[in-house]
N, C-alpha and C. Protein backbone atom coordinates (compact mmCIF):
# COMPACT_ATOMS: atom_id res chain seq x y z
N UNK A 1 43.40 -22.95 89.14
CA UNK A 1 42.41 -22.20 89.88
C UNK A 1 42.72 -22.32 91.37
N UNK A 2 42.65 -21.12 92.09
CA UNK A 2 42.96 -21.42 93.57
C UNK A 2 41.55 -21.71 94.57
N UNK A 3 42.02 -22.03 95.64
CA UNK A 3 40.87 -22.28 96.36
C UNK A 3 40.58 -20.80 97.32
N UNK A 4 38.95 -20.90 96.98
CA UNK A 4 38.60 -19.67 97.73
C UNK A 4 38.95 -19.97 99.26
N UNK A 5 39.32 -18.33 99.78
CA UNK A 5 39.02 -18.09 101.54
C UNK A 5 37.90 -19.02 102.16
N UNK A 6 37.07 -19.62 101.90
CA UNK A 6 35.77 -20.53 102.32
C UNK A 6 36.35 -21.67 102.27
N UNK A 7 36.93 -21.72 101.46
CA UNK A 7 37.37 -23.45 101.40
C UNK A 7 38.75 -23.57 102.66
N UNK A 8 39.60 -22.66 102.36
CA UNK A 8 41.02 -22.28 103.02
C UNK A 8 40.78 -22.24 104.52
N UNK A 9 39.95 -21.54 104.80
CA UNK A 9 38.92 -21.26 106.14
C UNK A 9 38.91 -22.68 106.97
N UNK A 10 38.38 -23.48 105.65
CA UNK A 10 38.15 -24.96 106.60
C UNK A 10 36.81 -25.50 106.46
N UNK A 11 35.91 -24.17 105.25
CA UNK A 11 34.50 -24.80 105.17
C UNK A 11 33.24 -24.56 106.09
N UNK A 12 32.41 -24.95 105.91
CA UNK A 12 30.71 -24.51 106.87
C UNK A 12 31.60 -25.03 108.34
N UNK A 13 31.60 -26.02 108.81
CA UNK A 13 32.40 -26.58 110.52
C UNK A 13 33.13 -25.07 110.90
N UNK A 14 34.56 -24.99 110.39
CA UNK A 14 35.36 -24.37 110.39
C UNK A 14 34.72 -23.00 111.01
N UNK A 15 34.01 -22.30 109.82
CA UNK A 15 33.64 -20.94 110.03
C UNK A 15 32.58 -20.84 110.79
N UNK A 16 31.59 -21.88 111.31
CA UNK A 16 30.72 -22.04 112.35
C UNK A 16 31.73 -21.95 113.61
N UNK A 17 32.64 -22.70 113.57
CA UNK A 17 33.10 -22.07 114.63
C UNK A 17 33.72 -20.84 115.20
N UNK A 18 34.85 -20.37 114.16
CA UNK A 18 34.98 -19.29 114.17
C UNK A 18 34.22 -18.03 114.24
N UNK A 19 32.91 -17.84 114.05
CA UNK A 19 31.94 -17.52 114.28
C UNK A 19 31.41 -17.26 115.67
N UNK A 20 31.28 -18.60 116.23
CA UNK A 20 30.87 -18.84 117.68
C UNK A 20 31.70 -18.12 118.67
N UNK A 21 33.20 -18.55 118.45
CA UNK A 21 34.68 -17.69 118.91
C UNK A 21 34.28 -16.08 119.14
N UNK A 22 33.95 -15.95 117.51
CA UNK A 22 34.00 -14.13 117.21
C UNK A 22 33.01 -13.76 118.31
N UNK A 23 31.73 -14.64 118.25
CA UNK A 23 30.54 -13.99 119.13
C UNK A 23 30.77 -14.23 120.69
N UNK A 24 31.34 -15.16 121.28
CA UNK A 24 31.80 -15.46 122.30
C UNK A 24 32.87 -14.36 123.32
N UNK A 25 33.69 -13.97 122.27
CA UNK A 25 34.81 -13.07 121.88
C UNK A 25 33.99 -11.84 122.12
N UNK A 26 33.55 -11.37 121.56
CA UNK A 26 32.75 -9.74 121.66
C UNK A 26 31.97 -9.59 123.17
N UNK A 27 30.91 -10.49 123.24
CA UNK A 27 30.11 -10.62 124.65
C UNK A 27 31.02 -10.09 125.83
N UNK A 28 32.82 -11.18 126.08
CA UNK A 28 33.31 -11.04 126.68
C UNK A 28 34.50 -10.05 126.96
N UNK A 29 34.26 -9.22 125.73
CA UNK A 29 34.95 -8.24 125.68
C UNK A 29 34.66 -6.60 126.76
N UNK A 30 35.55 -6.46 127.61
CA UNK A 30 35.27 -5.47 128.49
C UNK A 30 34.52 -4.08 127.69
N UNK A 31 35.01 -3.76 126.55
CA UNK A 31 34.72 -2.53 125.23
C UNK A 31 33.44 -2.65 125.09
N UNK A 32 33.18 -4.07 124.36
CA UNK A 32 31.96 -3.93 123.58
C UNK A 32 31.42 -4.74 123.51
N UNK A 33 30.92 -5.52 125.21
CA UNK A 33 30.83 -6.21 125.78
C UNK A 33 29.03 -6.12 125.83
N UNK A 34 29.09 -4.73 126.22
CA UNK A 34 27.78 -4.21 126.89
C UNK A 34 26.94 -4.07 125.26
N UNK A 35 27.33 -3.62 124.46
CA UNK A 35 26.32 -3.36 123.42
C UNK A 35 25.57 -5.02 122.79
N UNK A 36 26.47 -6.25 123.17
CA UNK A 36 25.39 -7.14 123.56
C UNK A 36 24.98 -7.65 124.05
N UNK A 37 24.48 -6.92 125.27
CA UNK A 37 23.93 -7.34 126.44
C UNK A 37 22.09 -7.59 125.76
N UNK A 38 21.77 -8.72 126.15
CA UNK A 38 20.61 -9.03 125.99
C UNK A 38 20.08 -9.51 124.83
N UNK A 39 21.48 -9.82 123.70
CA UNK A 39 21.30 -10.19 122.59
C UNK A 39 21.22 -11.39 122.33
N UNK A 40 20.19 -12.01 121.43
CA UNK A 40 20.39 -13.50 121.52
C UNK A 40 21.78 -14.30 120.55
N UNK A 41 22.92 -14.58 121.59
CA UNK A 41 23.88 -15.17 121.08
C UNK A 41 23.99 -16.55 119.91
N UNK A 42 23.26 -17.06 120.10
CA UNK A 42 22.90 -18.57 119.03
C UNK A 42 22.30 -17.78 117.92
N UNK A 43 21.65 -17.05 117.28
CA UNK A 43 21.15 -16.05 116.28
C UNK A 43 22.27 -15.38 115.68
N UNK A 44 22.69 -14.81 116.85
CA UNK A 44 24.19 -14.07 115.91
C UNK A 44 25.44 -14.93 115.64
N UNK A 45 25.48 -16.00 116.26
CA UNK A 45 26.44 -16.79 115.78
C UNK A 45 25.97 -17.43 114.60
N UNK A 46 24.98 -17.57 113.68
CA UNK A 46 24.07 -17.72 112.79
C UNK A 46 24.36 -17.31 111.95
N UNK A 47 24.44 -16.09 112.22
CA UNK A 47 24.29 -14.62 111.35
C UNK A 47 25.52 -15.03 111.27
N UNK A 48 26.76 -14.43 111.83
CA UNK A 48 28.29 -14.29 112.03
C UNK A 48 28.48 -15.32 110.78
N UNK A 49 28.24 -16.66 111.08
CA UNK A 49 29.07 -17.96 110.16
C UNK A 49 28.00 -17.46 108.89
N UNK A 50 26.89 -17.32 108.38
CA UNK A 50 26.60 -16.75 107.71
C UNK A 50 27.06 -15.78 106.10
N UNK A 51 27.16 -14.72 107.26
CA UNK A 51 28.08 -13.45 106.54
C UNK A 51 29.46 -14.01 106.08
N UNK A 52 29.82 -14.36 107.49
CA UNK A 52 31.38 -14.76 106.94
C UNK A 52 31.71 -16.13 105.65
N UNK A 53 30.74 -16.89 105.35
CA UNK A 53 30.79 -17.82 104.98
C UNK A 53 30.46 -16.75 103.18
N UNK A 54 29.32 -16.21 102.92
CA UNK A 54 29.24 -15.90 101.85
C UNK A 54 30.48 -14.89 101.45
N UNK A 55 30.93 -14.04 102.42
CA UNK A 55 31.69 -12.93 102.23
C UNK A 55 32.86 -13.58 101.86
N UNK A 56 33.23 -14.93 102.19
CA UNK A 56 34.60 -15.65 101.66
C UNK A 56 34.57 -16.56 100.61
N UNK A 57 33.25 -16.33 100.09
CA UNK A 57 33.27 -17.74 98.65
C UNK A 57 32.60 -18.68 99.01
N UNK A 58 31.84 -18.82 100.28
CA UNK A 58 31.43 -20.05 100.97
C UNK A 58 29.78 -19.88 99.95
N UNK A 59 28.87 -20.86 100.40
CA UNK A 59 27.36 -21.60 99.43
C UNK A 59 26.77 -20.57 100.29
N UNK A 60 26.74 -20.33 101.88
CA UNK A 60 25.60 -19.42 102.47
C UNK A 60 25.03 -18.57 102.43
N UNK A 61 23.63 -18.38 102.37
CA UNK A 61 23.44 -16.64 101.95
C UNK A 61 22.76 -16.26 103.12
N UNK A 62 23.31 -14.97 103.15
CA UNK A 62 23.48 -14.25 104.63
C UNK A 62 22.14 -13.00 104.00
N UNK A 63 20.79 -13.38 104.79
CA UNK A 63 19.87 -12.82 104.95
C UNK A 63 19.68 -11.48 106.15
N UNK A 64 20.77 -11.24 106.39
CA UNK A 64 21.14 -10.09 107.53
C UNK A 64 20.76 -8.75 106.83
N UNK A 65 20.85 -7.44 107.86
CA UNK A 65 21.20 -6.47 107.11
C UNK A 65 22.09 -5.85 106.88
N UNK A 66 22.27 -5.17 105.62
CA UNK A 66 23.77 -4.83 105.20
C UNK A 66 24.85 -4.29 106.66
N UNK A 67 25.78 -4.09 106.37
CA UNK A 67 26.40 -3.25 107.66
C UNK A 67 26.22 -1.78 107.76
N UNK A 68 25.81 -1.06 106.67
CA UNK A 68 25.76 0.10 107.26
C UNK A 68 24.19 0.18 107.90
N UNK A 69 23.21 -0.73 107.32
CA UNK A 69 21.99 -0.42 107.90
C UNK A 69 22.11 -1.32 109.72
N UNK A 70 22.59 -2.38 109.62
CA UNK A 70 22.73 -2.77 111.10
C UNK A 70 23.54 -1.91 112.49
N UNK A 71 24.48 -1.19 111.73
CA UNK A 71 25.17 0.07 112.70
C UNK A 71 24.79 1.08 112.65
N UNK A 72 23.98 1.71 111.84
CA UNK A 72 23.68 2.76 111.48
C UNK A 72 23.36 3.69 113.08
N UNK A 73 23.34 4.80 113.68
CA UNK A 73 23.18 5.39 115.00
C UNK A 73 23.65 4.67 115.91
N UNK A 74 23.95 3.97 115.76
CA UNK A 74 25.30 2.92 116.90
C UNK A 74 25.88 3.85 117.30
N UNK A 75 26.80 4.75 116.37
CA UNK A 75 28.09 5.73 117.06
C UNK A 75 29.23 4.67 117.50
N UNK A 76 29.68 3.71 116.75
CA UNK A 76 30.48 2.95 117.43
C UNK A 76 31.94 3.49 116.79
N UNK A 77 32.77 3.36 117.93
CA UNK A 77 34.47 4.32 118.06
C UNK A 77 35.33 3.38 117.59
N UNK A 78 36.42 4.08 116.57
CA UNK A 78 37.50 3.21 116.40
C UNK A 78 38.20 2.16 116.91
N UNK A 79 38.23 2.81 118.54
CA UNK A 79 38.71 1.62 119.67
C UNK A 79 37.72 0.27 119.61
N UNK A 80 36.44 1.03 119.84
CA UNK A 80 35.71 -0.20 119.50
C UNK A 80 35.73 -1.09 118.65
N UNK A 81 35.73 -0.56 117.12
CA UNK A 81 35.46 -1.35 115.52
C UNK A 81 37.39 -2.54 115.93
N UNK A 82 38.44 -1.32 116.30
CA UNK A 82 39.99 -2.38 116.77
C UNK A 82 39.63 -3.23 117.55
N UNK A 83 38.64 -3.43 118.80
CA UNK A 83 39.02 -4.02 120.06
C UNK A 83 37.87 -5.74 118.98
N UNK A 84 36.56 -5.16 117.97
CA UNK A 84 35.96 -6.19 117.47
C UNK A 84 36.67 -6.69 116.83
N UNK A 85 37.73 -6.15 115.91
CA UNK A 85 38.79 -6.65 114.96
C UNK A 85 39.83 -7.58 115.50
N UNK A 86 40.32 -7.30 116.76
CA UNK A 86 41.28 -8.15 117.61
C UNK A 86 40.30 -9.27 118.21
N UNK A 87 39.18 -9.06 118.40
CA UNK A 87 38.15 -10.64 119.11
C UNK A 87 37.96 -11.07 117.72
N UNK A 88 38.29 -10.73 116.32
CA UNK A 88 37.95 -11.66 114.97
C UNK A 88 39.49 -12.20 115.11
N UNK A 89 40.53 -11.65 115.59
CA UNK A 89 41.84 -12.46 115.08
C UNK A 89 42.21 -13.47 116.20
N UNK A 90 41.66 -13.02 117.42
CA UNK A 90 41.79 -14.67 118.47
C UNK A 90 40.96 -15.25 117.82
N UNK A 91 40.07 -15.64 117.18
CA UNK A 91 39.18 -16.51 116.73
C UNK A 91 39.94 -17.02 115.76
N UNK A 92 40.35 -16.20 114.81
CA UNK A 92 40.92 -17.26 113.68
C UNK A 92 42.45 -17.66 114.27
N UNK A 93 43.13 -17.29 114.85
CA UNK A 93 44.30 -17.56 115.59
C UNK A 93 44.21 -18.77 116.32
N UNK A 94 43.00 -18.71 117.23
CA UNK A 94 42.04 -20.84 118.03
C UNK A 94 41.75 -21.07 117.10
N UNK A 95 41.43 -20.94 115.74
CA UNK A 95 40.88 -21.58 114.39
C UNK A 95 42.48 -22.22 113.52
N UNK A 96 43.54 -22.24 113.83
CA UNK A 96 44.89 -21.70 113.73
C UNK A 96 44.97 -21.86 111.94
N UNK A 97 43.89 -20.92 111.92
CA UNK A 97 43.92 -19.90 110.46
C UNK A 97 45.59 -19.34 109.94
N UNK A 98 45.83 -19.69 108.70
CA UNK A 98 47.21 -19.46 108.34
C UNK A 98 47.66 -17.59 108.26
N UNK A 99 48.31 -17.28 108.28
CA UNK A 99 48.95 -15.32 108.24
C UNK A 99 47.79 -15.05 107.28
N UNK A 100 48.20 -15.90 105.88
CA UNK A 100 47.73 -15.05 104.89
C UNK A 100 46.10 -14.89 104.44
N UNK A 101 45.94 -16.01 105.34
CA UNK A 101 44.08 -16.30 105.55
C UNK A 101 43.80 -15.63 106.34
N UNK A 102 44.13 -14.73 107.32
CA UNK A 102 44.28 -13.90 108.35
C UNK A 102 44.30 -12.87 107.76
N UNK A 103 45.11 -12.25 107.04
CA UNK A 103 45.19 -10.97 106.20
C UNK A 103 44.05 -10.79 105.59
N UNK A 104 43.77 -11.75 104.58
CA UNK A 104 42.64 -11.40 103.59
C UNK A 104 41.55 -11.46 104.35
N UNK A 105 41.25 -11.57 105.67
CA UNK A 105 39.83 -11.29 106.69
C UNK A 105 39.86 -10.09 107.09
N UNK A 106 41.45 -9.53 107.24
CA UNK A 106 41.75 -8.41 107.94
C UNK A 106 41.12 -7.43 106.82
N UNK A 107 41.57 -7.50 105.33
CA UNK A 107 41.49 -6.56 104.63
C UNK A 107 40.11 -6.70 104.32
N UNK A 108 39.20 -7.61 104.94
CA UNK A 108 37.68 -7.42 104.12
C UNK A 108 37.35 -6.88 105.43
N UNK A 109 37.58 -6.84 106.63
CA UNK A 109 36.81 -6.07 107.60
C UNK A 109 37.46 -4.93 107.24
N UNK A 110 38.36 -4.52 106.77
CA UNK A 110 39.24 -2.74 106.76
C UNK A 110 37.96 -2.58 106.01
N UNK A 111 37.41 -3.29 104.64
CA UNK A 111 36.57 -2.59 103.47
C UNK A 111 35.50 -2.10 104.03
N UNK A 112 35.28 -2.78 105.15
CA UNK A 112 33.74 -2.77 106.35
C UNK A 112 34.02 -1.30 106.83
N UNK A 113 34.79 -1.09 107.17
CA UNK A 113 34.96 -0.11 108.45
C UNK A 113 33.93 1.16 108.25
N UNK A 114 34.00 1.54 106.84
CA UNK A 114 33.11 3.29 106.74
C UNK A 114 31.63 2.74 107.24
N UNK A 115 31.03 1.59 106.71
CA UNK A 115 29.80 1.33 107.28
C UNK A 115 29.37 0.83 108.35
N UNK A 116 30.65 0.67 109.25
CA UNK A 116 30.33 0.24 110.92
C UNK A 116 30.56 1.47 111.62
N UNK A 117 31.96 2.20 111.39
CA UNK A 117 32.45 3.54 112.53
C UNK A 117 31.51 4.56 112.43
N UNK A 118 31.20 5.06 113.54
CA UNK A 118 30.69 6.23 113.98
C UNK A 118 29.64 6.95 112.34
N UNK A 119 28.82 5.69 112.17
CA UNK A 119 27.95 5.76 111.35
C UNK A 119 26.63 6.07 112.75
């Protein structure tokens, strides 16, 4: 039996941080910087390790709302959904997350994409 992405990850620590990174990462992002302006950051880093924790095999259950209902009239642009996708891979990259643990994050945010873009 292999070990799930949650475990591979590094576990609740691990993806709490990576998490923190991702949200840290977005704020300071020139793109999509502004859409969280005024957001409470410690909540979404919550949320973030959360999601990411159940979405990889991890114990957490992520009481959020789905992604298409949280973006929904956003209108958010490809550049945008790439520029959030590149602040998830410096995170796991300072997490020094292996290629292929990297991939399989990559390919669960690709599955994301119809319910974040220009929804």
């Amino acid at each position: 039996m292999t070990d799930t992405l949650y475990s591979r990850l590094g576990g609740a620590e691990a993806i709490a941080r990576i998490a923190s990174d991702l949200v840290d990462n977005h704020i300071a992002n020139p793109l999509i910087g502004k859409r969280f302006a005024g957001s409470d950051a410690i909540a979404m880093k919550k949320k973030a390790a959360d999601f990411f924790s159940m979405g990889s095999g991890g114990p957490n259950n992520y009481d959020g709302l789905d992604m298409l209902s949280a973006h929904k009239h956003m209108n958010i642009s490809d550049n945008e959904y790439m520029a959030a996708v590149d602040d998830l891979m410096k995170a796991l990259t300072n997490a020094e997350v292996g290629d292929h643990e990297k991939a399989e994050v990559l390919y669960i945010f690709h599955t994301l994409r119809p319910d974040v873009v220009g929804v």
